[in-house]
C-alpha atoms as a PDB file:
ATOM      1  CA  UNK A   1      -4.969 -11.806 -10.705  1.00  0.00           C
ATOM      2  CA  UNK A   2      -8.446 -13.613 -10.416  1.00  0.00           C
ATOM      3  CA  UNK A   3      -9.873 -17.166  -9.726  1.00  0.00           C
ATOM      4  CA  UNK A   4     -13.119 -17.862 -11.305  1.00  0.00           C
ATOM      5  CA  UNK A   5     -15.538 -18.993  -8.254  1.00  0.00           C
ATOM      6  CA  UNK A   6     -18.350 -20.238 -10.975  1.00  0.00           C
ATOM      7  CA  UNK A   7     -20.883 -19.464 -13.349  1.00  0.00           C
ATOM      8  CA  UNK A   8     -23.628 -16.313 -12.753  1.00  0.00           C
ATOM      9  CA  UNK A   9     -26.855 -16.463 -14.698  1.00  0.00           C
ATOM     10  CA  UNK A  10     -27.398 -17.791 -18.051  1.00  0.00           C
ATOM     11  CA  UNK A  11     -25.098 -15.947 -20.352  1.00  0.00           C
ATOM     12  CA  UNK A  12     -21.433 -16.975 -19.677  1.00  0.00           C
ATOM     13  CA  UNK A  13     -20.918 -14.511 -17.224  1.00  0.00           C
ATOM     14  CA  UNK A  14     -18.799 -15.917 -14.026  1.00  0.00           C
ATOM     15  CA  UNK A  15     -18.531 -14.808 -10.431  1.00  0.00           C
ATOM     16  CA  UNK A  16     -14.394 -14.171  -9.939  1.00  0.00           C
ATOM     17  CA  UNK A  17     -11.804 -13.000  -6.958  1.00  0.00           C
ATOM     18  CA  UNK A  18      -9.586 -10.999  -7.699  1.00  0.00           C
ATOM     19  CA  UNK A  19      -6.624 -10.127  -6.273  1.00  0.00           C
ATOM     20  CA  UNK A  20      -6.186  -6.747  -7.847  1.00  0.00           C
ATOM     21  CA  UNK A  21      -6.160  -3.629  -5.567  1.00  0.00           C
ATOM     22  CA  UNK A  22      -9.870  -2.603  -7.162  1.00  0.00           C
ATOM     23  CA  UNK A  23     -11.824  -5.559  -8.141  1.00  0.00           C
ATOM     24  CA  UNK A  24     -13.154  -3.534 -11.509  1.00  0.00           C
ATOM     25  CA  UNK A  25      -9.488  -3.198 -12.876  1.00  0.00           C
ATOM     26  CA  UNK A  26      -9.257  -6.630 -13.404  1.00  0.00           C
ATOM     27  CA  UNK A  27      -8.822  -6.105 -17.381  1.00  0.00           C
ATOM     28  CA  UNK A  28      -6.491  -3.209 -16.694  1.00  0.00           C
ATOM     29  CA  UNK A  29      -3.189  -5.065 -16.251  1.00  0.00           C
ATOM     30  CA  UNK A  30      -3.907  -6.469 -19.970  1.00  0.00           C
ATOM     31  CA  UNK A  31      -4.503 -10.280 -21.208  1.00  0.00           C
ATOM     32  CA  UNK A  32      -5.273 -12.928 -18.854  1.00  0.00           C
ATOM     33  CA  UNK A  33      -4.868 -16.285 -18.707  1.00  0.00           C
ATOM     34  CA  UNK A  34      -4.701 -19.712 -17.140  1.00  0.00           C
ATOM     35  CA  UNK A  35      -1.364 -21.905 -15.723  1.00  0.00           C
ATOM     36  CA  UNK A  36      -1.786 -23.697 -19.339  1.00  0.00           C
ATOM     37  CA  UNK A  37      -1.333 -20.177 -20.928  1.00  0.00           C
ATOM     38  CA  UNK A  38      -5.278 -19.933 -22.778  1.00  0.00           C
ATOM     39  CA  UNK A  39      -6.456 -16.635 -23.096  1.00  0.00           C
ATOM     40  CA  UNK A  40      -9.163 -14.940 -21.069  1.00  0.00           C
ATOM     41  CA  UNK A  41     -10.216 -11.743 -22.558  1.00  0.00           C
ATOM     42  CA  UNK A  42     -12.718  -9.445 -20.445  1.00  0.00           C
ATOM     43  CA  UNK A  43     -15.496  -8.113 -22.191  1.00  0.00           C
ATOM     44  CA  UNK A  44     -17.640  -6.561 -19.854  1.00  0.00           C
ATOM     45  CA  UNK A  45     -17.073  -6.312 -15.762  1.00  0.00           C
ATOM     46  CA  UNK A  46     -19.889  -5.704 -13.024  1.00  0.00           C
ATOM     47  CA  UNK A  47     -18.257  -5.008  -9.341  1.00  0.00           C
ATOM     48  CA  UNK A  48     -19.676  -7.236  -6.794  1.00  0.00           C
ATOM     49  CA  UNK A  49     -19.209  -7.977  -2.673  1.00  0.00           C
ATOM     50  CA  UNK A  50     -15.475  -6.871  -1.790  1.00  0.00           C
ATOM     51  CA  UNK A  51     -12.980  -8.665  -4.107  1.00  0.00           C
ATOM     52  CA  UNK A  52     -15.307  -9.878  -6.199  1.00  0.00           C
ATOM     53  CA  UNK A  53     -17.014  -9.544  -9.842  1.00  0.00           C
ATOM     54  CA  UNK A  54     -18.983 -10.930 -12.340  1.00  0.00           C
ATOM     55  CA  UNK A  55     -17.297 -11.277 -15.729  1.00  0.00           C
ATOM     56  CA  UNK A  56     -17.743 -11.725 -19.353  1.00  0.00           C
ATOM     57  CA  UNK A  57     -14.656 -13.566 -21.065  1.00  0.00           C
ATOM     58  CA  UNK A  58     -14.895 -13.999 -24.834  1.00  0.00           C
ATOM     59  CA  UNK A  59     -13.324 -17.390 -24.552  1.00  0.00           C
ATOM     60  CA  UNK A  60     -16.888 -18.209 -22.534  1.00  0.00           C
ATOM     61  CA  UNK A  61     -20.076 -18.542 -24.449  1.00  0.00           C
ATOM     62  CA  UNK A  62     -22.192 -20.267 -22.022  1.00  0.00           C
ATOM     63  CA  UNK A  63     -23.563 -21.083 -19.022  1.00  0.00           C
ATOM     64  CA  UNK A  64     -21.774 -25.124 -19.125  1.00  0.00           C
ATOM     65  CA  UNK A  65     -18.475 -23.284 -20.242  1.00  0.00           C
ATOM     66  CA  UNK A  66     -18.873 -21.025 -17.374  1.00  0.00           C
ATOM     67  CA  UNK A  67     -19.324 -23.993 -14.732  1.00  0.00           C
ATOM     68  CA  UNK A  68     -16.586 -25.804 -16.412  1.00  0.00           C
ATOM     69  CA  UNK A  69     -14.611 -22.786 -15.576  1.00  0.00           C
ATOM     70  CA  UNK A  70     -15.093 -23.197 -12.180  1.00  0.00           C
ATOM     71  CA  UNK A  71     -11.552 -23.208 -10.512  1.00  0.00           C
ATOM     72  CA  UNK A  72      -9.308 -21.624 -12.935  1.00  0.00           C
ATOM     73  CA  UNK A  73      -6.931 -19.040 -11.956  1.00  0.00           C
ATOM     74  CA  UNK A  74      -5.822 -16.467 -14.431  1.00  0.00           C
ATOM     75  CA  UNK A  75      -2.500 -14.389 -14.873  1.00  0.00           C
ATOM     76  CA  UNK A  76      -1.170 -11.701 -16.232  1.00  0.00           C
ATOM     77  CA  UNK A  77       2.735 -11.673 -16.888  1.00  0.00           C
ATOM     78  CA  UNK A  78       5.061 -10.153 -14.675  1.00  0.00           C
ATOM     79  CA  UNK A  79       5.699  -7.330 -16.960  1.00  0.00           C
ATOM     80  CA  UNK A  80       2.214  -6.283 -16.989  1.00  0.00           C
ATOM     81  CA  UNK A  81       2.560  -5.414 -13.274  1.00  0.00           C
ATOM     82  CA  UNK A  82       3.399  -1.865 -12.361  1.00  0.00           C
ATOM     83  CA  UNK A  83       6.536  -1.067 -10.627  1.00  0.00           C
ATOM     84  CA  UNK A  84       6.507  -1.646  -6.865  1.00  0.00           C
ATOM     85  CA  UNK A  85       7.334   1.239  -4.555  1.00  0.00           C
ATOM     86  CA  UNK A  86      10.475   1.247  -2.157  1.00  0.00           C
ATOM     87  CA  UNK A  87       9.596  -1.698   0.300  1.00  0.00           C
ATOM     88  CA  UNK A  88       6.673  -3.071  -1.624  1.00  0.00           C
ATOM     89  CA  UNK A  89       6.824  -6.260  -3.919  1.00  0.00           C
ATOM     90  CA  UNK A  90       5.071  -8.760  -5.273  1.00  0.00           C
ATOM     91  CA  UNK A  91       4.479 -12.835  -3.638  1.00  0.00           C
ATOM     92  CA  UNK A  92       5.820 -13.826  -7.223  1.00  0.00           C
ATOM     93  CA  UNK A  93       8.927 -12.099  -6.357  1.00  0.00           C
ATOM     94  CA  UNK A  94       9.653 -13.490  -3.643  1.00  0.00           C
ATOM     95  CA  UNK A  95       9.408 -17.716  -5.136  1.00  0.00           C
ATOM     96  CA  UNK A  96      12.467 -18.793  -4.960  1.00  0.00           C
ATOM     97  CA  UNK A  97      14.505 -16.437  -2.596  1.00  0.00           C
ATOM     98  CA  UNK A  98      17.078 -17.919  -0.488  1.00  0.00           C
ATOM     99  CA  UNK A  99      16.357 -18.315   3.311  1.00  0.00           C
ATOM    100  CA  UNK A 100      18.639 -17.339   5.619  1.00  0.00           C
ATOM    101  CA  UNK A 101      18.202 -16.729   9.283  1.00  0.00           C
ATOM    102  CA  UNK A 102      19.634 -13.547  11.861  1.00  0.00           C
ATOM    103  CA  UNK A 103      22.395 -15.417  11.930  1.00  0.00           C
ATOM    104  CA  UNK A 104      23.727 -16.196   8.924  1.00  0.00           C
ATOM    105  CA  UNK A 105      22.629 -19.743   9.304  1.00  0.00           C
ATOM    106  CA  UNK A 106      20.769 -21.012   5.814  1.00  0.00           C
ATOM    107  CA  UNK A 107      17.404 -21.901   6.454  1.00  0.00           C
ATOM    108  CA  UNK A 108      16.006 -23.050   2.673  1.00  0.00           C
ATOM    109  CA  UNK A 109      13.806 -21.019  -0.215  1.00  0.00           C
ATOM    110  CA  UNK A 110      11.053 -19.632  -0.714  1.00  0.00           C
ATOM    111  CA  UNK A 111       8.656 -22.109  -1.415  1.00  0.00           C
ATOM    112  CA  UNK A 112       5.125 -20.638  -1.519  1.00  0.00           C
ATOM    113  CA  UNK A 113       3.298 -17.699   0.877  1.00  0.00           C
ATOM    114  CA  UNK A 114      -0.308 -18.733   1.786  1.00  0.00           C
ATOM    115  CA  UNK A 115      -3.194 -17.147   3.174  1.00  0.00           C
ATOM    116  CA  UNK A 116      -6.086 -19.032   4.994  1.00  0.00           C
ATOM    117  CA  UNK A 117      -7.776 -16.006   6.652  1.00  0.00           C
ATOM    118  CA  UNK A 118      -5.423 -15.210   9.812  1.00  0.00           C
ATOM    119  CA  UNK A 119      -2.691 -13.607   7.741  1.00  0.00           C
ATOM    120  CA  UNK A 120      -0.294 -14.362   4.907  1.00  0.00           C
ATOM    121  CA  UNK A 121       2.231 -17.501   5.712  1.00  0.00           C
ATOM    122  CA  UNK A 122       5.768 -17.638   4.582  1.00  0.00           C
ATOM    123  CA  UNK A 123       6.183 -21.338   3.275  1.00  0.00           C
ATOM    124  CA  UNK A 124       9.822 -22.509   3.516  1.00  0.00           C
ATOM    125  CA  UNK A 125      11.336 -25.697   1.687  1.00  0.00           C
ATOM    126  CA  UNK A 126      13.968 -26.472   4.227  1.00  0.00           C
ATOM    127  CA  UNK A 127      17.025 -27.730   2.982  1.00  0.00           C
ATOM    128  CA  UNK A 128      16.788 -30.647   5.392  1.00  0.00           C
ATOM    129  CA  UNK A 129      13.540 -31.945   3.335  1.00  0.00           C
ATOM    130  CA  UNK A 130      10.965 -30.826   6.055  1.00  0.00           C
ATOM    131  CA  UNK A 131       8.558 -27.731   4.973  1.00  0.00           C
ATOM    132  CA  UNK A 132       9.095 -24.406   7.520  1.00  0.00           C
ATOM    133  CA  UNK A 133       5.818 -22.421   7.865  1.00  0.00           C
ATOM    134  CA  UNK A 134       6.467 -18.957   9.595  1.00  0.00           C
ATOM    135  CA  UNK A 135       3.970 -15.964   9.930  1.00  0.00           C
ATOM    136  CA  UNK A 136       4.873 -13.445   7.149  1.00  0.00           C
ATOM    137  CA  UNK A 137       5.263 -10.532   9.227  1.00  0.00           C
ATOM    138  CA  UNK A 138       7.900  -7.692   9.629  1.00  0.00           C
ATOM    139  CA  UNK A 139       8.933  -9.237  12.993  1.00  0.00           C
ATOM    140  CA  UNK A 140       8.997 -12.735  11.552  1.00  0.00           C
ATOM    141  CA  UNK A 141      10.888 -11.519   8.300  1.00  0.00           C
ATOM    142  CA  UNK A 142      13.081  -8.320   8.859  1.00  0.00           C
ATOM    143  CA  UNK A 143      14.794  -8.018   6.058  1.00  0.00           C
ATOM    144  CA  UNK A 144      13.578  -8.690   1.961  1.00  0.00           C
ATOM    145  CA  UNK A 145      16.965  -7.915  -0.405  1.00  0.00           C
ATOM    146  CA  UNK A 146      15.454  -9.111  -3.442  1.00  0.00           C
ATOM    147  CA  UNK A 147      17.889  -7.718  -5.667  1.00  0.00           C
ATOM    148  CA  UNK A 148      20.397 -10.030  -4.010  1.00  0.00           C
ATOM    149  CA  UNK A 149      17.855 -12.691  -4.006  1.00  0.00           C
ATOM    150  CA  UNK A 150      17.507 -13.479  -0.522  1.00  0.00           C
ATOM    151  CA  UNK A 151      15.438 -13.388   3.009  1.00  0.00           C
ATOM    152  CA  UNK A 152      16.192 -12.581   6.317  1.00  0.00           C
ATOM    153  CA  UNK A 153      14.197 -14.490   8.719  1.00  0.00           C
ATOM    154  CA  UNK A 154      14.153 -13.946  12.744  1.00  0.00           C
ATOM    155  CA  UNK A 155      12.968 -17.530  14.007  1.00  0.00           C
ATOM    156  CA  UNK A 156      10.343 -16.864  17.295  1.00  0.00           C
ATOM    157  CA  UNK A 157      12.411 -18.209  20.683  1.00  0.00           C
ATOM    158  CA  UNK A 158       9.331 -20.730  21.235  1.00  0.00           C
ATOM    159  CA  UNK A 159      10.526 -22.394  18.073  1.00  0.00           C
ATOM    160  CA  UNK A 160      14.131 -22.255  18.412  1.00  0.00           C
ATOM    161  CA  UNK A 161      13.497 -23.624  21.625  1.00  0.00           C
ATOM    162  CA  UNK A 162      11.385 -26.656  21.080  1.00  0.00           C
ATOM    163  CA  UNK A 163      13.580 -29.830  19.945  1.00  0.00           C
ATOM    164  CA  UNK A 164      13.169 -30.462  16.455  1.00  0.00           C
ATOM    165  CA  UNK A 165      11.439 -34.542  17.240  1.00  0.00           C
ATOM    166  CA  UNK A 166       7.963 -31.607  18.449  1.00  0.00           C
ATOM    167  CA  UNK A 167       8.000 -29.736  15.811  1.00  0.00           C
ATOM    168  CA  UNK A 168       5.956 -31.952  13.799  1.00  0.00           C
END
């Protein structure tokens, strides 16, 4: 839902991301908290630049608890989320997913889908050991049955192409 980016001003109050669709809902999907399951409750939310806000958490006092923060990703739980629409879901969703390719051949899972600016990447644990990465888009990935728990992936020709000894 949010990573906390650092500490803004002298109360407690940190600058966060968030990943919600408005930054100001952050509280709205109910209690947050970290990988290590502690509780972040908001108490008070400014909007600031784009995805961002600053926040008061009641688990954060000061301004050294608020740099210590610094880092810390919080959660909600799936069931918090609101139901996707008909082709919509959420990254979590898709963790795990069998790979398979246009061809029936099996490819790996789901391992993780990153973003560094240029797009979301589909990160694929291939069941030869090596790590896939593949641009997450509708060409790319055709088909999501997530019911049946699995992926459709179309591999590019360039890739298919190259012997596997360049592909690292």
């Amino acid at each position: 839902m949010a990573a906390i980016l650092g500490a803004h001003g002298l109360k407690g109050e940190v600058k966060v991301k968030t990943f919600t669709a408005e930054p100001q809902k952050l509280g709205a999907y109910g209690p947050l908290h970290d990988k290590s399951g502690r509780p972040f409750t908001v108490k008070g939310l400014k909007p600031g630049k784009g995805d961002e806000a600053v926040v008061t958490f009641a688990e954060i006092g000061d301004r050294d608890a608020a740099e210590a923060a610094k880092g810390i990703e919080l959660f909600v739980t799936r069931a918090a989320l609101p139901e996707t629409a008909e082709e919509e879901f959420y990254h979590a969703d898709l963790l795990g997913l069998d790979v398979d390719d246009n061809q029936g051949r099996r490819i790996g899972k789901v391992l993780s889908i990153q973003n560094y600016g240029a797009g979301d990447l589909l990160v694929i644990a291939g069941d030869s050991g090596d790590e896939i990465w593949l641009a997450f888009t509708r060409e790319n990935v055709p088909e999501i049955d997530i019911a049946n728990r699995r992926i459709i992936v179309a591999v590019p020709e360039e890739v298919e192409a190259r012997p596997a000894h360049d592909m690292e």
